[in-house]
C-alpha atoms as a PDB file:
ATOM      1  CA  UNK A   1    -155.018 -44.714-106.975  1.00  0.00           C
ATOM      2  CA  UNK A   2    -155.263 -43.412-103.406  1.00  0.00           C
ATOM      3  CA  UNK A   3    -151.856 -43.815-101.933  1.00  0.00           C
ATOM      4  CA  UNK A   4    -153.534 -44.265 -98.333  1.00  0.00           C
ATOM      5  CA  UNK A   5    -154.317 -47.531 -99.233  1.00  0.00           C
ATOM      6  CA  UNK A   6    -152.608 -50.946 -98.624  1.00  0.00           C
ATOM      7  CA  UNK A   7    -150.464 -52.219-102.280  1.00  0.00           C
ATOM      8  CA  UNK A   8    -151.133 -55.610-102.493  1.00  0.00           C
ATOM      9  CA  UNK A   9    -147.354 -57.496-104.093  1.00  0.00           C
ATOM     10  CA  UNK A  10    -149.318 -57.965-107.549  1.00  0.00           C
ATOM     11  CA  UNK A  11    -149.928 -54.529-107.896  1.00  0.00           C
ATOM     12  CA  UNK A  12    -146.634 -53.277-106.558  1.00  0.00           C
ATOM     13  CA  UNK A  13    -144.509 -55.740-108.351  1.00  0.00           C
ATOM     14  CA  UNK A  14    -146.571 -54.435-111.468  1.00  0.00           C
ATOM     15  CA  UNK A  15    -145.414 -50.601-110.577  1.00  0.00           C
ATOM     16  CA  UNK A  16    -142.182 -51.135-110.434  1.00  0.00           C
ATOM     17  CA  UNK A  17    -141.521 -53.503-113.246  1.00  0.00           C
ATOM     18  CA  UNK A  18    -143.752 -50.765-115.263  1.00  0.00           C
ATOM     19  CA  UNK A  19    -141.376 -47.773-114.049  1.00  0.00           C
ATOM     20  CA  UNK A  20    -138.069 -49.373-114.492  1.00  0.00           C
ATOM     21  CA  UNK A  21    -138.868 -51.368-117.786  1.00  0.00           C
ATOM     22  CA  UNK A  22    -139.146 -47.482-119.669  1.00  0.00           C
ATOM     23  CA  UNK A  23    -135.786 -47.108-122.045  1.00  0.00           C
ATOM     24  CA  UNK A  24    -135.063 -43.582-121.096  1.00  0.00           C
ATOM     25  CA  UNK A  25    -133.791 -44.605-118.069  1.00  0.00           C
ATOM     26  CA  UNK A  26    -131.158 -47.100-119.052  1.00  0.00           C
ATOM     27  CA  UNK A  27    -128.326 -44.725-119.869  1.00  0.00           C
ATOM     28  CA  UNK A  28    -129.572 -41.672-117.925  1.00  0.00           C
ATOM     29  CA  UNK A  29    -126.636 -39.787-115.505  1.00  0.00           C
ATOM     30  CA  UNK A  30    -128.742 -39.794-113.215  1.00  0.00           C
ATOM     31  CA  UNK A  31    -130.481 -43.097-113.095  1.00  0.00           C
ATOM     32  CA  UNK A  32    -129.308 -44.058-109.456  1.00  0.00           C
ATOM     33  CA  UNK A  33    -130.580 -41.155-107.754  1.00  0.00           C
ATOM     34  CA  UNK A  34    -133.692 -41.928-109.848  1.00  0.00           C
ATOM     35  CA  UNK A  35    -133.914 -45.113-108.755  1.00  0.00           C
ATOM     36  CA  UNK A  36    -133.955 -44.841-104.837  1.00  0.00           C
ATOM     37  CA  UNK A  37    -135.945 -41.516-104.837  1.00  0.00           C
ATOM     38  CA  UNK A  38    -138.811 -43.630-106.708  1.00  0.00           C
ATOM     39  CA  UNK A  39    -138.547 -46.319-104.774  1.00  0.00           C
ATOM     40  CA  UNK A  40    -138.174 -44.021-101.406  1.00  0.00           C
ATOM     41  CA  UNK A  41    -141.525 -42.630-102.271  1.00  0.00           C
ATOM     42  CA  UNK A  42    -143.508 -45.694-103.555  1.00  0.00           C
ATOM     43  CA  UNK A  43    -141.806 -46.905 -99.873  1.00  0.00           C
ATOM     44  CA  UNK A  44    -143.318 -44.185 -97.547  1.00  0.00           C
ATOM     45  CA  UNK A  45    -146.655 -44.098 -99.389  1.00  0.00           C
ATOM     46  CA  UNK A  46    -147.050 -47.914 -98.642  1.00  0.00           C
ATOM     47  CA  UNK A  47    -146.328 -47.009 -94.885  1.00  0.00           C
ATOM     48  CA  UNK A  48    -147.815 -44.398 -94.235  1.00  0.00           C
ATOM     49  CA  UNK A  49    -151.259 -46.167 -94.769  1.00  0.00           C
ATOM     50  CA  UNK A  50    -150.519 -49.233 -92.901  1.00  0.00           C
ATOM     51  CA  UNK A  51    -151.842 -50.168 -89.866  1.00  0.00           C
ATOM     52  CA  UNK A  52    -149.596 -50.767 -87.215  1.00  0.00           C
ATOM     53  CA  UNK A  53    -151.978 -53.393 -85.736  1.00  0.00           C
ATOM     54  CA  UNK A  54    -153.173 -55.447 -89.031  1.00  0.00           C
ATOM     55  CA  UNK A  55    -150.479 -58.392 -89.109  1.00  0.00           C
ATOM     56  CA  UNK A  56    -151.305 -58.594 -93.231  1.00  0.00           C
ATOM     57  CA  UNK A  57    -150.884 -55.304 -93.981  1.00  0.00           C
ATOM     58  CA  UNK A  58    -146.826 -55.647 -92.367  1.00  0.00           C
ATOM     59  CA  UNK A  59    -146.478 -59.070 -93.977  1.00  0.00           C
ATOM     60  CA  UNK A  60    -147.073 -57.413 -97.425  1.00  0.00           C
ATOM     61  CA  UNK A  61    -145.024 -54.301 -96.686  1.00  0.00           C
ATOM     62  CA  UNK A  62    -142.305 -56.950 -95.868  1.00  0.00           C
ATOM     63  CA  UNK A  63    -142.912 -58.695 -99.092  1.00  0.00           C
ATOM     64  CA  UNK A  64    -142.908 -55.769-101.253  1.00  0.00           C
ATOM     65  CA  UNK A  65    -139.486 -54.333 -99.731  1.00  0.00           C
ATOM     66  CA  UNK A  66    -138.078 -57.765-100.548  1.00  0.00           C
ATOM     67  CA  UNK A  67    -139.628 -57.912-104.065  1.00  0.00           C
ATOM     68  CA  UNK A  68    -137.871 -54.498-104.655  1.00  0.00           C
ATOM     69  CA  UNK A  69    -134.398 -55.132-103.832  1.00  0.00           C
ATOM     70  CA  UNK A  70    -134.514 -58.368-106.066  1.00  0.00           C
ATOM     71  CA  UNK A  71    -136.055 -56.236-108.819  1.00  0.00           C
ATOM     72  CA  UNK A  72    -133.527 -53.178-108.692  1.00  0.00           C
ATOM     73  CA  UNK A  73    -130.964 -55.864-108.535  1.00  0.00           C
ATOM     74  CA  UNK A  74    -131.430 -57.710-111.066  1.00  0.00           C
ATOM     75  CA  UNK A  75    -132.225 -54.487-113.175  1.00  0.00           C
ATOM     76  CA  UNK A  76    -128.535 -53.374-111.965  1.00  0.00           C
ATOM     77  CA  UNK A  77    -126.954 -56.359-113.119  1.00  0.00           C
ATOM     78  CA  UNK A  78    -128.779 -56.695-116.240  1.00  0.00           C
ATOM     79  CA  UNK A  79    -128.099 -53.220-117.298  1.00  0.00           C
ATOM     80  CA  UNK A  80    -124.208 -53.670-116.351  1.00  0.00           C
ATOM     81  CA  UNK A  81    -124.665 -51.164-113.572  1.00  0.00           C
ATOM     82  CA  UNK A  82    -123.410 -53.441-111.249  1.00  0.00           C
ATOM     83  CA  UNK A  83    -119.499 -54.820-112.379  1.00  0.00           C
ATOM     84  CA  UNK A  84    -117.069 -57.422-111.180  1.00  0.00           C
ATOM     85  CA  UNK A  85    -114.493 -55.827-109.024  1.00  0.00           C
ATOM     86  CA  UNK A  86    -110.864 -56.044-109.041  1.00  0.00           C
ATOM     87  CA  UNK A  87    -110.802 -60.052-110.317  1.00  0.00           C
ATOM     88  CA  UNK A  88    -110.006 -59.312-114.436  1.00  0.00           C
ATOM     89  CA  UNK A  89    -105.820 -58.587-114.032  1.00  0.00           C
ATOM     90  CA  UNK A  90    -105.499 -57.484-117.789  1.00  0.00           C
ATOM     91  CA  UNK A  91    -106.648 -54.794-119.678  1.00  0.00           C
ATOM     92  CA  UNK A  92    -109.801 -55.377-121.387  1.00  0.00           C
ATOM     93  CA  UNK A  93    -109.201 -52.913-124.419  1.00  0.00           C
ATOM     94  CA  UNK A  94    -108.695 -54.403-127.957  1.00  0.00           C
ATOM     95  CA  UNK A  95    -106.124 -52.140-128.128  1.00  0.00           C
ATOM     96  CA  UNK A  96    -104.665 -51.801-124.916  1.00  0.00           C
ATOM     97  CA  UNK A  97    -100.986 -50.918-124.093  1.00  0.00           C
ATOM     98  CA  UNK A  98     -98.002 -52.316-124.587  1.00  0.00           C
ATOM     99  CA  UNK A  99     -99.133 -53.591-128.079  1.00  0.00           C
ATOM    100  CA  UNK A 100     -98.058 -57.174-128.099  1.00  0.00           C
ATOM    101  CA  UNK A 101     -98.077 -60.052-130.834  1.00  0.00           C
ATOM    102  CA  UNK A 102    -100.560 -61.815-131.626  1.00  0.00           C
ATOM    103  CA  UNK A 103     -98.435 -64.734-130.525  1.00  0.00           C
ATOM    104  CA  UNK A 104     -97.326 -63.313-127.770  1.00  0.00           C
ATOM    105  CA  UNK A 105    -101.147 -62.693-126.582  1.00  0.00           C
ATOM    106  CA  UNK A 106    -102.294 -66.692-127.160  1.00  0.00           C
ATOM    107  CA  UNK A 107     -99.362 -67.558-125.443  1.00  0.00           C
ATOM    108  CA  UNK A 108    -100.394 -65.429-122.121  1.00  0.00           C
ATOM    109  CA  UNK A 109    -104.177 -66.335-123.047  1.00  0.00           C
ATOM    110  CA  UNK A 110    -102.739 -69.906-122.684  1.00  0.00           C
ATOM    111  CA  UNK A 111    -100.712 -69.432-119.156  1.00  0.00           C
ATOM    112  CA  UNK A 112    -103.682 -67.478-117.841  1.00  0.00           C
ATOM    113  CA  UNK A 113    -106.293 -70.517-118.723  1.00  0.00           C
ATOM    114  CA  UNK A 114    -103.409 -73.203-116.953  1.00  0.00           C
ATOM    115  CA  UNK A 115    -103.658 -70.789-114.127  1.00  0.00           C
ATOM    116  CA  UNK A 116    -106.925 -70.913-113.824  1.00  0.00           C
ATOM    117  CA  UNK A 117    -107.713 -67.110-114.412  1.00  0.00           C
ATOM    118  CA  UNK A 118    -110.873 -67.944-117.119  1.00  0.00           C
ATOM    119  CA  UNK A 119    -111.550 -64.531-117.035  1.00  0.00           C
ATOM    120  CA  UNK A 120    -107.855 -63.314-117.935  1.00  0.00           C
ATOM    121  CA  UNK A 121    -107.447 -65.728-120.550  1.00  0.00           C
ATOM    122  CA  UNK A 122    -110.704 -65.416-122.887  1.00  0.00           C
ATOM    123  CA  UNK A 123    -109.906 -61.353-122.718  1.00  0.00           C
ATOM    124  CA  UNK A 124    -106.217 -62.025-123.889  1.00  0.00           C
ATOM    125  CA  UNK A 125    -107.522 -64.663-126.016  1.00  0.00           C
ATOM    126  CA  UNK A 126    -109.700 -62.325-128.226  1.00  0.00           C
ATOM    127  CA  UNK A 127    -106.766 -59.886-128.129  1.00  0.00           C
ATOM    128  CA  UNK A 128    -104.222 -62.282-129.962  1.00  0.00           C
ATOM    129  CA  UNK A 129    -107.326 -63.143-132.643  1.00  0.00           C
ATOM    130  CA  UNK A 130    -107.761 -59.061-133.050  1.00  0.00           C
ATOM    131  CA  UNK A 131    -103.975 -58.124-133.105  1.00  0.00           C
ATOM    132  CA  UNK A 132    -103.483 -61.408-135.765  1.00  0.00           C
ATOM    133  CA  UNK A 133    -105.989 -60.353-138.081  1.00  0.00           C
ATOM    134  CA  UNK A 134    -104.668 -56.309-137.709  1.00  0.00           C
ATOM    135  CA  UNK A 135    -100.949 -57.758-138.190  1.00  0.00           C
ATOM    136  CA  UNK A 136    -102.129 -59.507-141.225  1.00  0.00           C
ATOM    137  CA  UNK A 137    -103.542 -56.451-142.587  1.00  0.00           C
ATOM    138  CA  UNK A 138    -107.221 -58.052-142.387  1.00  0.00           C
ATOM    139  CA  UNK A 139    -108.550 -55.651-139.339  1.00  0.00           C
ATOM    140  CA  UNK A 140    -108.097 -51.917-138.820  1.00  0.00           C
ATOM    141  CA  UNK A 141    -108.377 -51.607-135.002  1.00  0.00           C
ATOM    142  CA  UNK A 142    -109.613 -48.213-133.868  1.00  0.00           C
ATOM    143  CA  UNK A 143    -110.100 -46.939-130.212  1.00  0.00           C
ATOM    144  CA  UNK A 144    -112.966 -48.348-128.185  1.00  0.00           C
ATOM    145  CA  UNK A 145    -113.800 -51.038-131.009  1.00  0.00           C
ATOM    146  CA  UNK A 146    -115.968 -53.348-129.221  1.00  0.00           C
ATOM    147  CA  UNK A 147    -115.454 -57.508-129.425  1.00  0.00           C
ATOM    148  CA  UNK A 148    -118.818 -57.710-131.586  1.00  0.00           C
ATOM    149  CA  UNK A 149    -117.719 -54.810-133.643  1.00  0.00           C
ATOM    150  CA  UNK A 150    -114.081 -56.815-134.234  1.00  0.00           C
ATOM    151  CA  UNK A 151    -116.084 -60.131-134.539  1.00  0.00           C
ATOM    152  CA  UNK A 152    -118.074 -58.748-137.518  1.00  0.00           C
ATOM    153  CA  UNK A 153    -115.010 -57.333-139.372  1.00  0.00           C
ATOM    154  CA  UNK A 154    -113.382 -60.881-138.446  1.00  0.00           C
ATOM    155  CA  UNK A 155    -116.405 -62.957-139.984  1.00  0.00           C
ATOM    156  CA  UNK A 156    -115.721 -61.177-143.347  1.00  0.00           C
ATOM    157  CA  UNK A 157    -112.080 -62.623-144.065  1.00  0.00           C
ATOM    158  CA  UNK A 158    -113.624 -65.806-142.270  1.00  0.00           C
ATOM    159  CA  UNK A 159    -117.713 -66.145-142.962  1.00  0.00           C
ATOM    160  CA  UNK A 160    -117.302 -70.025-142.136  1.00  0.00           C
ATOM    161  CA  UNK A 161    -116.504 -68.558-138.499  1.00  0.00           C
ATOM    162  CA  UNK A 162    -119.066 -66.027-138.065  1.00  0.00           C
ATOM    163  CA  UNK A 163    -120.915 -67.931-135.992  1.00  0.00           C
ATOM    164  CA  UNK A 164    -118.637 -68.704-133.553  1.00  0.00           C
ATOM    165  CA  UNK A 165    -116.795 -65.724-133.291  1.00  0.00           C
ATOM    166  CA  UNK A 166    -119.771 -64.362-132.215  1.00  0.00           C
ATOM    167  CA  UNK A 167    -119.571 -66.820-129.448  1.00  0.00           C
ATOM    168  CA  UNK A 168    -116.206 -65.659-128.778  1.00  0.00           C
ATOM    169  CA  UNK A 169    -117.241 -62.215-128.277  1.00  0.00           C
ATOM    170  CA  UNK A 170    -120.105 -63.008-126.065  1.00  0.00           C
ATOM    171  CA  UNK A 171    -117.417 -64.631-124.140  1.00  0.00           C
ATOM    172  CA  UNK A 172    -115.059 -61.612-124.087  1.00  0.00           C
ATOM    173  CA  UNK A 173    -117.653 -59.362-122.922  1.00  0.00           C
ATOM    174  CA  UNK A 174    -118.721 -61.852-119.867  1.00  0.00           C
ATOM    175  CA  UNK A 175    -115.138 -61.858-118.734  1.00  0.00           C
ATOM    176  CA  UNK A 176    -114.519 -58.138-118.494  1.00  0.00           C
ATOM    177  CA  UNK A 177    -117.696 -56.585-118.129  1.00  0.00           C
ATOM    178  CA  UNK A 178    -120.047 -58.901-116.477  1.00  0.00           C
ATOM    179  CA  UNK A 179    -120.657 -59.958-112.628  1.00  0.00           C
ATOM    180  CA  UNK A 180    -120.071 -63.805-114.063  1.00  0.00           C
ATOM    181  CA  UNK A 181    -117.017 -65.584-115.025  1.00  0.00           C
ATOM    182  CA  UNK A 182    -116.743 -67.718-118.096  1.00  0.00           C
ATOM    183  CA  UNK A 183    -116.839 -71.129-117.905  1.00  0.00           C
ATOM    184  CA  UNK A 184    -113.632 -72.998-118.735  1.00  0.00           C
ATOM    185  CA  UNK A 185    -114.808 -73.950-121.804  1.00  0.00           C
ATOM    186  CA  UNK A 186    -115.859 -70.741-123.409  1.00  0.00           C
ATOM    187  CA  UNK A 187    -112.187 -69.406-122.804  1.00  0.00           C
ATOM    188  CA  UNK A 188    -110.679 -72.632-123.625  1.00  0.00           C
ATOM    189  CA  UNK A 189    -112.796 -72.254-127.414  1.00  0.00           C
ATOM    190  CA  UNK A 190    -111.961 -69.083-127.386  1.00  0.00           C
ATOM    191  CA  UNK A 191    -108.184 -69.616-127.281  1.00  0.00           C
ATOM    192  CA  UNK A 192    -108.653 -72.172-129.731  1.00  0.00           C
ATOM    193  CA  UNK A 193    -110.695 -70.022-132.594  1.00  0.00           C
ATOM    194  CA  UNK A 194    -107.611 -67.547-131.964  1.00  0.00           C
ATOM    195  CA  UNK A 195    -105.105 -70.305-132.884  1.00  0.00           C
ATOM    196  CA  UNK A 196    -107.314 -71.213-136.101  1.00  0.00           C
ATOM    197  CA  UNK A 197    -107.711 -68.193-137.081  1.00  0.00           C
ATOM    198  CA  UNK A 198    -103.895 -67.381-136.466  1.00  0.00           C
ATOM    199  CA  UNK A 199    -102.906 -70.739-138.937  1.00  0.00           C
ATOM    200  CA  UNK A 200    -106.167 -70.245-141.856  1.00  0.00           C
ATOM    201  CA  UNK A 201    -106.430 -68.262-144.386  1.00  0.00           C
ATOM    202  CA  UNK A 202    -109.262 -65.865-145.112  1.00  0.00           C
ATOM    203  CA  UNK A 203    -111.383 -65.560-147.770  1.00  0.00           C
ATOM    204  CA  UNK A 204    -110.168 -62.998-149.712  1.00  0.00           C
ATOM    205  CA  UNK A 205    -112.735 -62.519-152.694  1.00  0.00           C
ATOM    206  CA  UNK A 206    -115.622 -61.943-150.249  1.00  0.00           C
ATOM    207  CA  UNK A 207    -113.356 -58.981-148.085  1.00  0.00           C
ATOM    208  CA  UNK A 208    -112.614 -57.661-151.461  1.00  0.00           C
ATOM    209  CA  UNK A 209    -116.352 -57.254-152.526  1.00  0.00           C
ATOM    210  CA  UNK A 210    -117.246 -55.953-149.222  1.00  0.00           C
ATOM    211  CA  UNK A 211    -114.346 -52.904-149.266  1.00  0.00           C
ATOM    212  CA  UNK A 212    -114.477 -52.299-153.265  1.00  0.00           C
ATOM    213  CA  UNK A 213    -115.223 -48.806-154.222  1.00  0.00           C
ATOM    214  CA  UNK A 214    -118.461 -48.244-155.371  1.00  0.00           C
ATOM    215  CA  UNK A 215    -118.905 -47.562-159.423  1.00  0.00           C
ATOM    216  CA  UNK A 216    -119.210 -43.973-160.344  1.00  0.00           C
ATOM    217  CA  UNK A 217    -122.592 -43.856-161.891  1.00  0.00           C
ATOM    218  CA  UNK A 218    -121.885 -40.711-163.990  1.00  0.00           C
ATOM    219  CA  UNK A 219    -118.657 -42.167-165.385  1.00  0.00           C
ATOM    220  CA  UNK A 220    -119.153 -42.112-169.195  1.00  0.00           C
ATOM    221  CA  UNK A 221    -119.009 -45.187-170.351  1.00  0.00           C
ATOM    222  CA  UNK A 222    -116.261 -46.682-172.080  1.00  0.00           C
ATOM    223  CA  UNK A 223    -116.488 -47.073-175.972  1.00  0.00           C
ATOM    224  CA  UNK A 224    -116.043 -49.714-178.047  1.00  0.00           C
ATOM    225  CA  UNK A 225    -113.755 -50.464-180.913  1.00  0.00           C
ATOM    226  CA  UNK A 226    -112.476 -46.610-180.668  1.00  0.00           C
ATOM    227  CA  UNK A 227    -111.083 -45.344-184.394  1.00  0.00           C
ATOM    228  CA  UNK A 228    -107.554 -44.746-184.206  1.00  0.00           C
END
């Protein structure tokens, strides 16, 4: 395609969507720089073979500049490029510092929801349900264990609950990571699958098949009615 020419918004929408839909640049250091220099050059080849006269040819140069910046936003925000600021006021690590009780955690997941801080309370809410299940011996928590990593150990001791501790960790990661903020109920469910987890037993037999050893399969087997 000779760059000279005029990019109708089809065609450029099409070029970028193209470019920035490839996977090898979601987690690449240098994606940013990536970013504007591409669209920097895709910028001054549309220019440079405009006409300063033609009224259409500006009016699409306009609309493609404004296509871009929702595109590469969007992108940002979708990729988690772009964060929330300063709003979360707790630590979003499963294992953050100081190590509290799980009661102690649903009752400042509790405070934080009266408060109105959504965000604070469904982060403090998964907490107490992760530092619960690791007091109770059900969950080993390990550094940087995500919320869907501790929701899929959870849903072992509790398969009734798999589905909505899922839901509870889509939650988690909206309040700390996301641009968003939850919506009163999702950290007000939250809270409450950390309470019913906190009071419930698990199921036992099916955590016990999924951590027994495996059989030794060169073990000789043992014989029957041995002679004395």
């Amino acid at each position: 395609m000779n760059p000279d020419l005029p990019v109708d918004p089809d065609t450029a929408r099409e070029r970028v969507l193209e470019e920035l839909s490839k996977q090898e640049y979601d987690d690449s250091p240098g994606f940013i720089d990536w970013l504007l220099a591409t669209i920097d050059a895709w910028l001054t080849d549309l220019l440079d073979g405009i006409d300063g006269s033609s009224t259409a040819q500006a009016a699409i140069a306009i609309a493609v500049v404004l296509l871009l910046a929702v595109v590469v936003f969007l992108l940002l925000r979708r990729t988690g490029l772009i964060r929330r600021g300063a709003s979360l006021g707790v630590a979003p690590e499963l294992d953050a510092e100081p190590v509290l009780s799980g009661a102690q955690l649903r009752e400042a997941a509790h405070a934080a929801i009266t408060e109105g801080r959504l965000d604070d309370g469904a982060v403090l809410a998964l907490r107490a349900l992760v530092r619960d299940l690791e007091e109770r011996t059900l969950l080993d928590v390990v550094a940087g264990m995500t919320s869907h990593e501790a929701a899929t150990a959870a849903g072992l001791a509790f398969p009734e609950l798999e589905g909505r501790l899922r839901q509870g960790a889509a939650a988690f990661d909206t309040a700390a990571y996301s641009v968003r903020s939850v919506r009163p109920k999702q950290a007000e469910d939250l809270l409450r699958l950390a309470e019913f987890i906190a009071e419930s037993s698990p199921d036992l037999s099916r955590l016990e098949a999924t951590t027994a050893p495996a059989s030794d399969p060169f073990a000789e087997p043992e014989q029957a009615g041995r002679r004395a």
